[in-house]
N, C-alpha and C. Protein backbone atom coordinates (compact mmCIF):
# COMPACT_ATOMS: atom_id res chain seq x y z
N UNK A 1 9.31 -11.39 33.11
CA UNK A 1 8.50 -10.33 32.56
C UNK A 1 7.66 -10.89 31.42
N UNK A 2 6.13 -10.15 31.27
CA UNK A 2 5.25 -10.95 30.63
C UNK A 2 5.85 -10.21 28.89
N UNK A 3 5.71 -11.14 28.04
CA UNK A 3 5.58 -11.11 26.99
C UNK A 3 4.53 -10.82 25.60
N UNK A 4 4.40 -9.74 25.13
CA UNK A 4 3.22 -10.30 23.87
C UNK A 4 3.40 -11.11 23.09
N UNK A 5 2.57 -12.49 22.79
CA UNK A 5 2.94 -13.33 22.25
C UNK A 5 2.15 -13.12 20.75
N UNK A 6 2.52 -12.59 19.97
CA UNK A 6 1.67 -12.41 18.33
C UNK A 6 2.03 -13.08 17.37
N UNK A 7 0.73 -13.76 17.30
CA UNK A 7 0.89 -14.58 16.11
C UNK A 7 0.27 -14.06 14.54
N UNK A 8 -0.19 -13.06 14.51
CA UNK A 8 0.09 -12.40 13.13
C UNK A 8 -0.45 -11.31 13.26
N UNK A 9 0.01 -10.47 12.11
CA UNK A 9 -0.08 -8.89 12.12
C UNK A 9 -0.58 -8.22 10.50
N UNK A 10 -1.35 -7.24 10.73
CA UNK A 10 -1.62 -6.64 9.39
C UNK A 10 -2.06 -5.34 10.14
N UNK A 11 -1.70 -4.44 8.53
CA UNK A 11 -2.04 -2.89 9.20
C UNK A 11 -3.48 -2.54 8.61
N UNK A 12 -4.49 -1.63 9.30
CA UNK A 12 -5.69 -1.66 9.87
C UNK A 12 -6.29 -0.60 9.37
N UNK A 13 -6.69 -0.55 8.29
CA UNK A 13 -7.41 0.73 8.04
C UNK A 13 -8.52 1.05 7.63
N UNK A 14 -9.15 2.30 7.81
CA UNK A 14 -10.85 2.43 8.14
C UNK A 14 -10.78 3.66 7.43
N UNK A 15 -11.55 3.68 6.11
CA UNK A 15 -11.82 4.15 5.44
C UNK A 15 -12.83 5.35 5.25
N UNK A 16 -13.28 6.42 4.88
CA UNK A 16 -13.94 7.07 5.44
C UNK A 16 -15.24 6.26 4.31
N UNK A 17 -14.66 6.17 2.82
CA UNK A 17 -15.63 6.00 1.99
C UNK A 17 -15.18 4.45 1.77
N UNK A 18 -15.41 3.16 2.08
CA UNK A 18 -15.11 1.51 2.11
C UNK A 18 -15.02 1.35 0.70
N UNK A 19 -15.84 1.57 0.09
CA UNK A 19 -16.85 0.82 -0.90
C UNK A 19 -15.47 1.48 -2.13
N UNK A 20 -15.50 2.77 -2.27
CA UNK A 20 -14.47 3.81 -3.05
C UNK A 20 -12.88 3.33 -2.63
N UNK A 21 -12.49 2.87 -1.15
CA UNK A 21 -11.40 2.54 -0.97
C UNK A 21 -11.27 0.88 -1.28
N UNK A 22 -12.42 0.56 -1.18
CA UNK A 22 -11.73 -1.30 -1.67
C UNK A 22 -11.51 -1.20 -3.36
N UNK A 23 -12.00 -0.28 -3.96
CA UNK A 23 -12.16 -0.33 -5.34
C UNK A 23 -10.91 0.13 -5.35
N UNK A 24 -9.80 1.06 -5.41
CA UNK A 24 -9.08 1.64 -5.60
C UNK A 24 -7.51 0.52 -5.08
N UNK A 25 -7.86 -0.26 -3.73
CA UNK A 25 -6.91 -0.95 -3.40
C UNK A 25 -6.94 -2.30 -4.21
N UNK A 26 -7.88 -2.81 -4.97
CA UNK A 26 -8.19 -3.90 -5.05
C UNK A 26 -8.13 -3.61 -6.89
N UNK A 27 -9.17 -2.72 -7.30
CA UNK A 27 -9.26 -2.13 -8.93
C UNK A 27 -8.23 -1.49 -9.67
N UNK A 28 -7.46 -0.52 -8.92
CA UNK A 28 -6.46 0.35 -9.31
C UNK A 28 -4.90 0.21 -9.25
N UNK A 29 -4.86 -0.38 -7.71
CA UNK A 29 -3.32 -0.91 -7.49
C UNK A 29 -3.37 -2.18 -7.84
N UNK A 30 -4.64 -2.86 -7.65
CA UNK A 30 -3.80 -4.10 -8.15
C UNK A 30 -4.11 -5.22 -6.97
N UNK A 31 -3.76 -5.09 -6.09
CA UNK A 31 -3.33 -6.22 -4.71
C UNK A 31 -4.64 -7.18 -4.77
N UNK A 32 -3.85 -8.36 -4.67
CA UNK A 32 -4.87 -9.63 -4.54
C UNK A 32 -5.44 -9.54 -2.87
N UNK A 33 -6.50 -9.99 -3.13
CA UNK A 33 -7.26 -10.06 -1.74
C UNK A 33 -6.85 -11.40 -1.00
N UNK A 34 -6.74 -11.41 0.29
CA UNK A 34 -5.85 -12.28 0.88
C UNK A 34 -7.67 -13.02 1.34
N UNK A 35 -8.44 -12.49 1.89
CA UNK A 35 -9.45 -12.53 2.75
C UNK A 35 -10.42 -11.86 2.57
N UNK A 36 -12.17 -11.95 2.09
CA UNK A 36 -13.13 -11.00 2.37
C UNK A 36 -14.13 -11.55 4.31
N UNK A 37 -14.59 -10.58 4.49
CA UNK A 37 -15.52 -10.96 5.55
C UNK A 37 -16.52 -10.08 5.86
N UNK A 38 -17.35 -10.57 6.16
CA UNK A 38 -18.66 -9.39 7.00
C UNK A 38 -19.49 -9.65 5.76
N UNK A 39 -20.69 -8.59 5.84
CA UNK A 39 -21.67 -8.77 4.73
C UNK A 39 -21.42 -8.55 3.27
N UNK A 40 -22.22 -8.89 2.65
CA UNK A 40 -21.79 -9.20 1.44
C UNK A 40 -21.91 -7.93 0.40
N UNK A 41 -23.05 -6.76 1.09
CA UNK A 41 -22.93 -5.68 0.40
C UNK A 41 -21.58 -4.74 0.70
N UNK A 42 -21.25 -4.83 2.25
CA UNK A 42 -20.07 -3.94 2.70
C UNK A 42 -18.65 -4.69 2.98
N UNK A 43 -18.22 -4.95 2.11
CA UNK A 43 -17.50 -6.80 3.03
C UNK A 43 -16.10 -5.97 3.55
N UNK A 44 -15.45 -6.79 4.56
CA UNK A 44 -13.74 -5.97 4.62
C UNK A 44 -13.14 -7.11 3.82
N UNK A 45 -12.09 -5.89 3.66
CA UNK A 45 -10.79 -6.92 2.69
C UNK A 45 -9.57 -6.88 3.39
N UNK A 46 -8.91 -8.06 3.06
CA UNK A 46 -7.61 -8.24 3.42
C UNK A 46 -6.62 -8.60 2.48
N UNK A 47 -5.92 -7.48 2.01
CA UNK A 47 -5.01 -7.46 0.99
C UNK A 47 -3.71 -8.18 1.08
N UNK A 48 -2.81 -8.73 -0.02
CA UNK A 48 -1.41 -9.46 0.24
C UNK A 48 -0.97 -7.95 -0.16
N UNK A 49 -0.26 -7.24 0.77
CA UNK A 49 1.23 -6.58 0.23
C UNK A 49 2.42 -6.91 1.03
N UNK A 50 3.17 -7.69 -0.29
CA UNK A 50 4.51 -8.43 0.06
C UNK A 50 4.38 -9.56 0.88
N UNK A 51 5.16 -9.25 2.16
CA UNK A 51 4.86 -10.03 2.91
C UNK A 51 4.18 -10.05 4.44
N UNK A 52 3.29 -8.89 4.27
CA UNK A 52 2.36 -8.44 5.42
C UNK A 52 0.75 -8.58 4.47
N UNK A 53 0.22 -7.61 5.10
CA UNK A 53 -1.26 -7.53 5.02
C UNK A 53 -1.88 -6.35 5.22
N UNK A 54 -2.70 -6.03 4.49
CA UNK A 54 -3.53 -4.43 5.01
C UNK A 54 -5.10 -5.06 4.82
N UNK A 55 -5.57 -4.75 5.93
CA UNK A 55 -7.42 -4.65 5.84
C UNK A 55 -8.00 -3.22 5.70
N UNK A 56 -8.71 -3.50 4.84
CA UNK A 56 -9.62 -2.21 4.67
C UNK A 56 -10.97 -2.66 5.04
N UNK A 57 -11.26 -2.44 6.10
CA UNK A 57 -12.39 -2.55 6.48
C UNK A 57 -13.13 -1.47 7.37
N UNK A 58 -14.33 -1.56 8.34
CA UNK A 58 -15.08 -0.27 8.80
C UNK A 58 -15.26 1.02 8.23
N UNK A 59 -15.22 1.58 8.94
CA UNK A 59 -15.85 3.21 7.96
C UNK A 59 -15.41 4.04 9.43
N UNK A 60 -14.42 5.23 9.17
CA UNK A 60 -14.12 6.50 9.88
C UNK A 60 -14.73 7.50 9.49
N UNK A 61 -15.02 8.32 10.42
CA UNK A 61 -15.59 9.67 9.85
C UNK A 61 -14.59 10.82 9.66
N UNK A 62 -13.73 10.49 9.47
CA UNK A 62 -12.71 11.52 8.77
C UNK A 62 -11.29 10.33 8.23
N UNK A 63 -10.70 11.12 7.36
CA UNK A 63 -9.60 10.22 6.82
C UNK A 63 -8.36 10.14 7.54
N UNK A 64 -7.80 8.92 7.96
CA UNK A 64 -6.97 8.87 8.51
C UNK A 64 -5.74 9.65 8.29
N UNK A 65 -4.92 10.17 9.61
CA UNK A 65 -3.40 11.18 9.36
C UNK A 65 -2.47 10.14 10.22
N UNK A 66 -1.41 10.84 9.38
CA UNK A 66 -0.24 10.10 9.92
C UNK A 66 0.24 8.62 9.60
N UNK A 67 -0.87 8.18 8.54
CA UNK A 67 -0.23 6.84 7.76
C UNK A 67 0.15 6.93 6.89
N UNK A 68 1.49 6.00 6.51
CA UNK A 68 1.96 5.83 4.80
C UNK A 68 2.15 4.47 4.93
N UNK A 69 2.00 3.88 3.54
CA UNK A 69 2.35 2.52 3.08
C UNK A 69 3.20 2.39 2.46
N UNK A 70 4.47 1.81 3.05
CA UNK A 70 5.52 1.53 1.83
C UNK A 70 5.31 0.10 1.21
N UNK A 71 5.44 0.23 -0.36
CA UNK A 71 5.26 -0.76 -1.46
C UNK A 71 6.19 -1.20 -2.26
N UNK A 72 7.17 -2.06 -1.85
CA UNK A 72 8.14 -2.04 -2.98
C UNK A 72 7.87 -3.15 -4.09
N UNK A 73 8.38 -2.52 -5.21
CA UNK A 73 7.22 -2.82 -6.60
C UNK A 73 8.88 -3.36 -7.55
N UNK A 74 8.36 -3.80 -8.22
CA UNK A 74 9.65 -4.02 -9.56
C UNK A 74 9.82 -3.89 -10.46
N UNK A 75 9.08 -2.30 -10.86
CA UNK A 75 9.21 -1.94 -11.79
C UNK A 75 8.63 -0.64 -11.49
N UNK A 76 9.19 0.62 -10.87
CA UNK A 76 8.98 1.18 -10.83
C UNK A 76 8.11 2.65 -12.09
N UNK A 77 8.97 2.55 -12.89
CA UNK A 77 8.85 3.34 -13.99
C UNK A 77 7.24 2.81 -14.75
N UNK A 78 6.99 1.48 -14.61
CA UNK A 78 5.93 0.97 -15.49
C UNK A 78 4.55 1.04 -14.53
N UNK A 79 5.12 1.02 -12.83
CA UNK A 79 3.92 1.23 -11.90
C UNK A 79 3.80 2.83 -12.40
N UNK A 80 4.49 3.56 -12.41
CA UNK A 80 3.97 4.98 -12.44
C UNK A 80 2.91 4.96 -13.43
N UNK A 81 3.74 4.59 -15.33
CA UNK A 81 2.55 4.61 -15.96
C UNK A 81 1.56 4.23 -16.38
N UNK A 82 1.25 3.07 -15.49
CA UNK A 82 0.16 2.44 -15.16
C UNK A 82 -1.17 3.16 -13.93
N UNK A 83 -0.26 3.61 -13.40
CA UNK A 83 -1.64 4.60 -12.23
C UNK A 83 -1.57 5.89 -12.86
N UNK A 84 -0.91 6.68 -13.05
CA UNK A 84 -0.95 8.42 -13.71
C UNK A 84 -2.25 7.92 -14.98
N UNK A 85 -2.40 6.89 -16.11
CA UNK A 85 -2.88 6.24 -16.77
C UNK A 85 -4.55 6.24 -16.20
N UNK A 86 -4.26 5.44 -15.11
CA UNK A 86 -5.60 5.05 -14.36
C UNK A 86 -6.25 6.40 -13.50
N UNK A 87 -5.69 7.75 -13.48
CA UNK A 87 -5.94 8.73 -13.18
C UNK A 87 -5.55 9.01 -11.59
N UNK A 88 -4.63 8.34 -11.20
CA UNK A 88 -4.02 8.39 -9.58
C UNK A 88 -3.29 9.51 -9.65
N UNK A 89 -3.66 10.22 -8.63
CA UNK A 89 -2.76 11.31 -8.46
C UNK A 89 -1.46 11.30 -8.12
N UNK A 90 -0.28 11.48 -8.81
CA UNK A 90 1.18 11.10 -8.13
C UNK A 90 1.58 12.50 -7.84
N UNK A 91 1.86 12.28 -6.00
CA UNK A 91 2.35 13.75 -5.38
C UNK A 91 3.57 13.76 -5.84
N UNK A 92 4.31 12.78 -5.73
CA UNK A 92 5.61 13.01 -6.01
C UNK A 92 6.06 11.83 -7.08
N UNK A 93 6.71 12.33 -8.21
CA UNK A 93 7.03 11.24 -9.59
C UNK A 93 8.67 10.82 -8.80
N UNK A 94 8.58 9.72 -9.84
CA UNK A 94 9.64 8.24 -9.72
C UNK A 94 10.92 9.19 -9.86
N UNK A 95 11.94 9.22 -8.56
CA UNK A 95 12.88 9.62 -8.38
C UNK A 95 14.18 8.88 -7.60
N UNK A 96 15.27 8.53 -7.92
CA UNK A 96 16.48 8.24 -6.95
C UNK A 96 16.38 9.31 -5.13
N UNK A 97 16.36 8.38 -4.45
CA UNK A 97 16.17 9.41 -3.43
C UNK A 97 18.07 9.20 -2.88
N UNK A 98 18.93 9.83 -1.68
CA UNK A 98 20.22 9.98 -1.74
C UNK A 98 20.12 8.86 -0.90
N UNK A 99 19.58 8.00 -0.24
CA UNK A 99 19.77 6.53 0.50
C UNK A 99 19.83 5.22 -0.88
N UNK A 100 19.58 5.83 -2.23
CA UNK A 100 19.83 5.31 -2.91
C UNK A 100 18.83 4.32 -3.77
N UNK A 101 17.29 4.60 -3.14
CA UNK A 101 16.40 3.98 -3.99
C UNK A 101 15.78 4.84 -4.67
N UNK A 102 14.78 4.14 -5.29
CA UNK A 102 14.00 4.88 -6.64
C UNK A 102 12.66 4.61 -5.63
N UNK A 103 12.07 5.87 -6.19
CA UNK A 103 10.56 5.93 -4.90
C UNK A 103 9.87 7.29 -5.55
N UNK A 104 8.32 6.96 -5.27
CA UNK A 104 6.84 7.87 -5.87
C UNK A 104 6.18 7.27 -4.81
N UNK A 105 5.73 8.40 -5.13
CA UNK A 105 4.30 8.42 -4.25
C UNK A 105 2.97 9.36 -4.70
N UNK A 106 2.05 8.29 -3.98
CA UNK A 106 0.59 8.17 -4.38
C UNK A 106 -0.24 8.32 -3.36
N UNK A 107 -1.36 8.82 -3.33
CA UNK A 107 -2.73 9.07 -2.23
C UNK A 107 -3.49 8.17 -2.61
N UNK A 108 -4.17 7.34 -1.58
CA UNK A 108 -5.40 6.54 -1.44
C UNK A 108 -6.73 7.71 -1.96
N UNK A 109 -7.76 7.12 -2.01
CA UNK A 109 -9.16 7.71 -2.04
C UNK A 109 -9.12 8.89 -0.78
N UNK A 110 -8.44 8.49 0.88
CA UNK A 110 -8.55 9.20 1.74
C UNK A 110 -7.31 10.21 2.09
N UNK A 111 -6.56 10.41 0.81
CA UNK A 111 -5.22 10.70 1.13
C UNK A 111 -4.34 9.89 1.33
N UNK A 112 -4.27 9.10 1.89
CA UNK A 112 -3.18 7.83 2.72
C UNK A 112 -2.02 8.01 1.38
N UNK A 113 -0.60 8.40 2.32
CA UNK A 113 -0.08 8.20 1.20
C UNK A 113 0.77 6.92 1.26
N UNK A 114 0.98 6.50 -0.15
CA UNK A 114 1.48 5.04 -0.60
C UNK A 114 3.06 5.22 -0.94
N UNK A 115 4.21 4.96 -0.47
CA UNK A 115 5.22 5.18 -0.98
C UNK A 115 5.38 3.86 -1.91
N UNK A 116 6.30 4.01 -3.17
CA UNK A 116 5.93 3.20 -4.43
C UNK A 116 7.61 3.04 -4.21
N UNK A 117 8.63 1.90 -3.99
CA UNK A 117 10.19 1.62 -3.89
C UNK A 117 10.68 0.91 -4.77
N UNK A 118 11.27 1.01 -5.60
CA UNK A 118 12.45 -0.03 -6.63
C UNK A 118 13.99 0.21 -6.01
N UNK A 119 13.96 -0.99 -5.70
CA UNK A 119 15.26 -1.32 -5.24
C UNK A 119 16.37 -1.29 -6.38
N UNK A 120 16.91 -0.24 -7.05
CA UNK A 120 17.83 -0.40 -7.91
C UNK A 120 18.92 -1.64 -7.95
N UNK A 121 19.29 -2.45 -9.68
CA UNK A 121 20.06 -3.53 -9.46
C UNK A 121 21.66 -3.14 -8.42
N UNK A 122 22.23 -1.91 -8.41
CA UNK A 122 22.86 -1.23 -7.96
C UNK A 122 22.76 -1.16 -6.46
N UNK A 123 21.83 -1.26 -5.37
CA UNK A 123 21.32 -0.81 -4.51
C UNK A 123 22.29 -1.70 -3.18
N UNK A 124 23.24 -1.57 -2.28
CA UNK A 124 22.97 -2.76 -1.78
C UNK A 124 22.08 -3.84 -0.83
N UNK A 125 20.78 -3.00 -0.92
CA UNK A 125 20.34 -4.33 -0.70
C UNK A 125 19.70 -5.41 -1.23
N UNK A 126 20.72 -5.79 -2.62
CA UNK A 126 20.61 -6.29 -3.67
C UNK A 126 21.99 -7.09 -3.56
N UNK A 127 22.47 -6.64 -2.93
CA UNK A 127 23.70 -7.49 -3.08
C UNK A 127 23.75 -8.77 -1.19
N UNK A 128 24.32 -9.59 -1.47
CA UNK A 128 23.91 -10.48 -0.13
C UNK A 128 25.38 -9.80 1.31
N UNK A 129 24.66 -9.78 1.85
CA UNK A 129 25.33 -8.95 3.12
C UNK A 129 26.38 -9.69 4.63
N UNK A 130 25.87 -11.58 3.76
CA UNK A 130 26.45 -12.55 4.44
C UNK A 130 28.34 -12.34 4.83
């Protein structure tokens, strides 16, 4: 049986407003750009989060549904007041959820929401599972 053979992966997103969403992924959160391409007035980006990738590139005519980004950060409490600060809307503030992490969440320019994770020192998957 045939196989997909993939040799790398990043998640894909098309912005309704580019120009407003590279600023916000790139100005506001923070994330180093892995990659620019295309022209130089509209360019796409390719962001490092963790150990994947998100491109923001093209243009949709409506904002994407049904995506979230999970972000796990290390310092939860200081990401919050660093974006509430920068005027990001937080739907939901920095809370213990009952699986046992600490997690907020945030909307992109298009909505997209961003889940924000601190792995408590407590957590186990903090502890080695060997």
């Amino acid at each position: 049986m045939p196989v997909v053979d993939v040799l790398s992966s990043r998640v894909l997103l098309r912005p309704v407003d580019p120009a407003r969403s590279r600023a916000f992924y790139r100005d506001v959160l923070g994330l180093a750009v892995h990659r620019e391409f295309g022209p130089p007035d509209d360019p796409g980006l390719v962001f490092f989060v963790g150990n994947g990738l998100l491109e923001v590139s093209g243009r949709a005519a409506e904002p994407p549904r049904g995506l979230a980004l999970w972000l796990q950060v290390r310092d939860l409490a200081a990401e919050h007041a660093r974006l509430a600060a920068a005027g990001v809307d937080v739907l939901v503030p920095p809370r213990r959820q009952p699986w046992g992490l600490l997690e907020m969440e945030v909307a992109d320019p298009d909505g997209v929401h961003l889940v924000l994770v601190e792995v408590p020192a407590d957590h186990p998957l903090r502890r080695d599972q060997r």
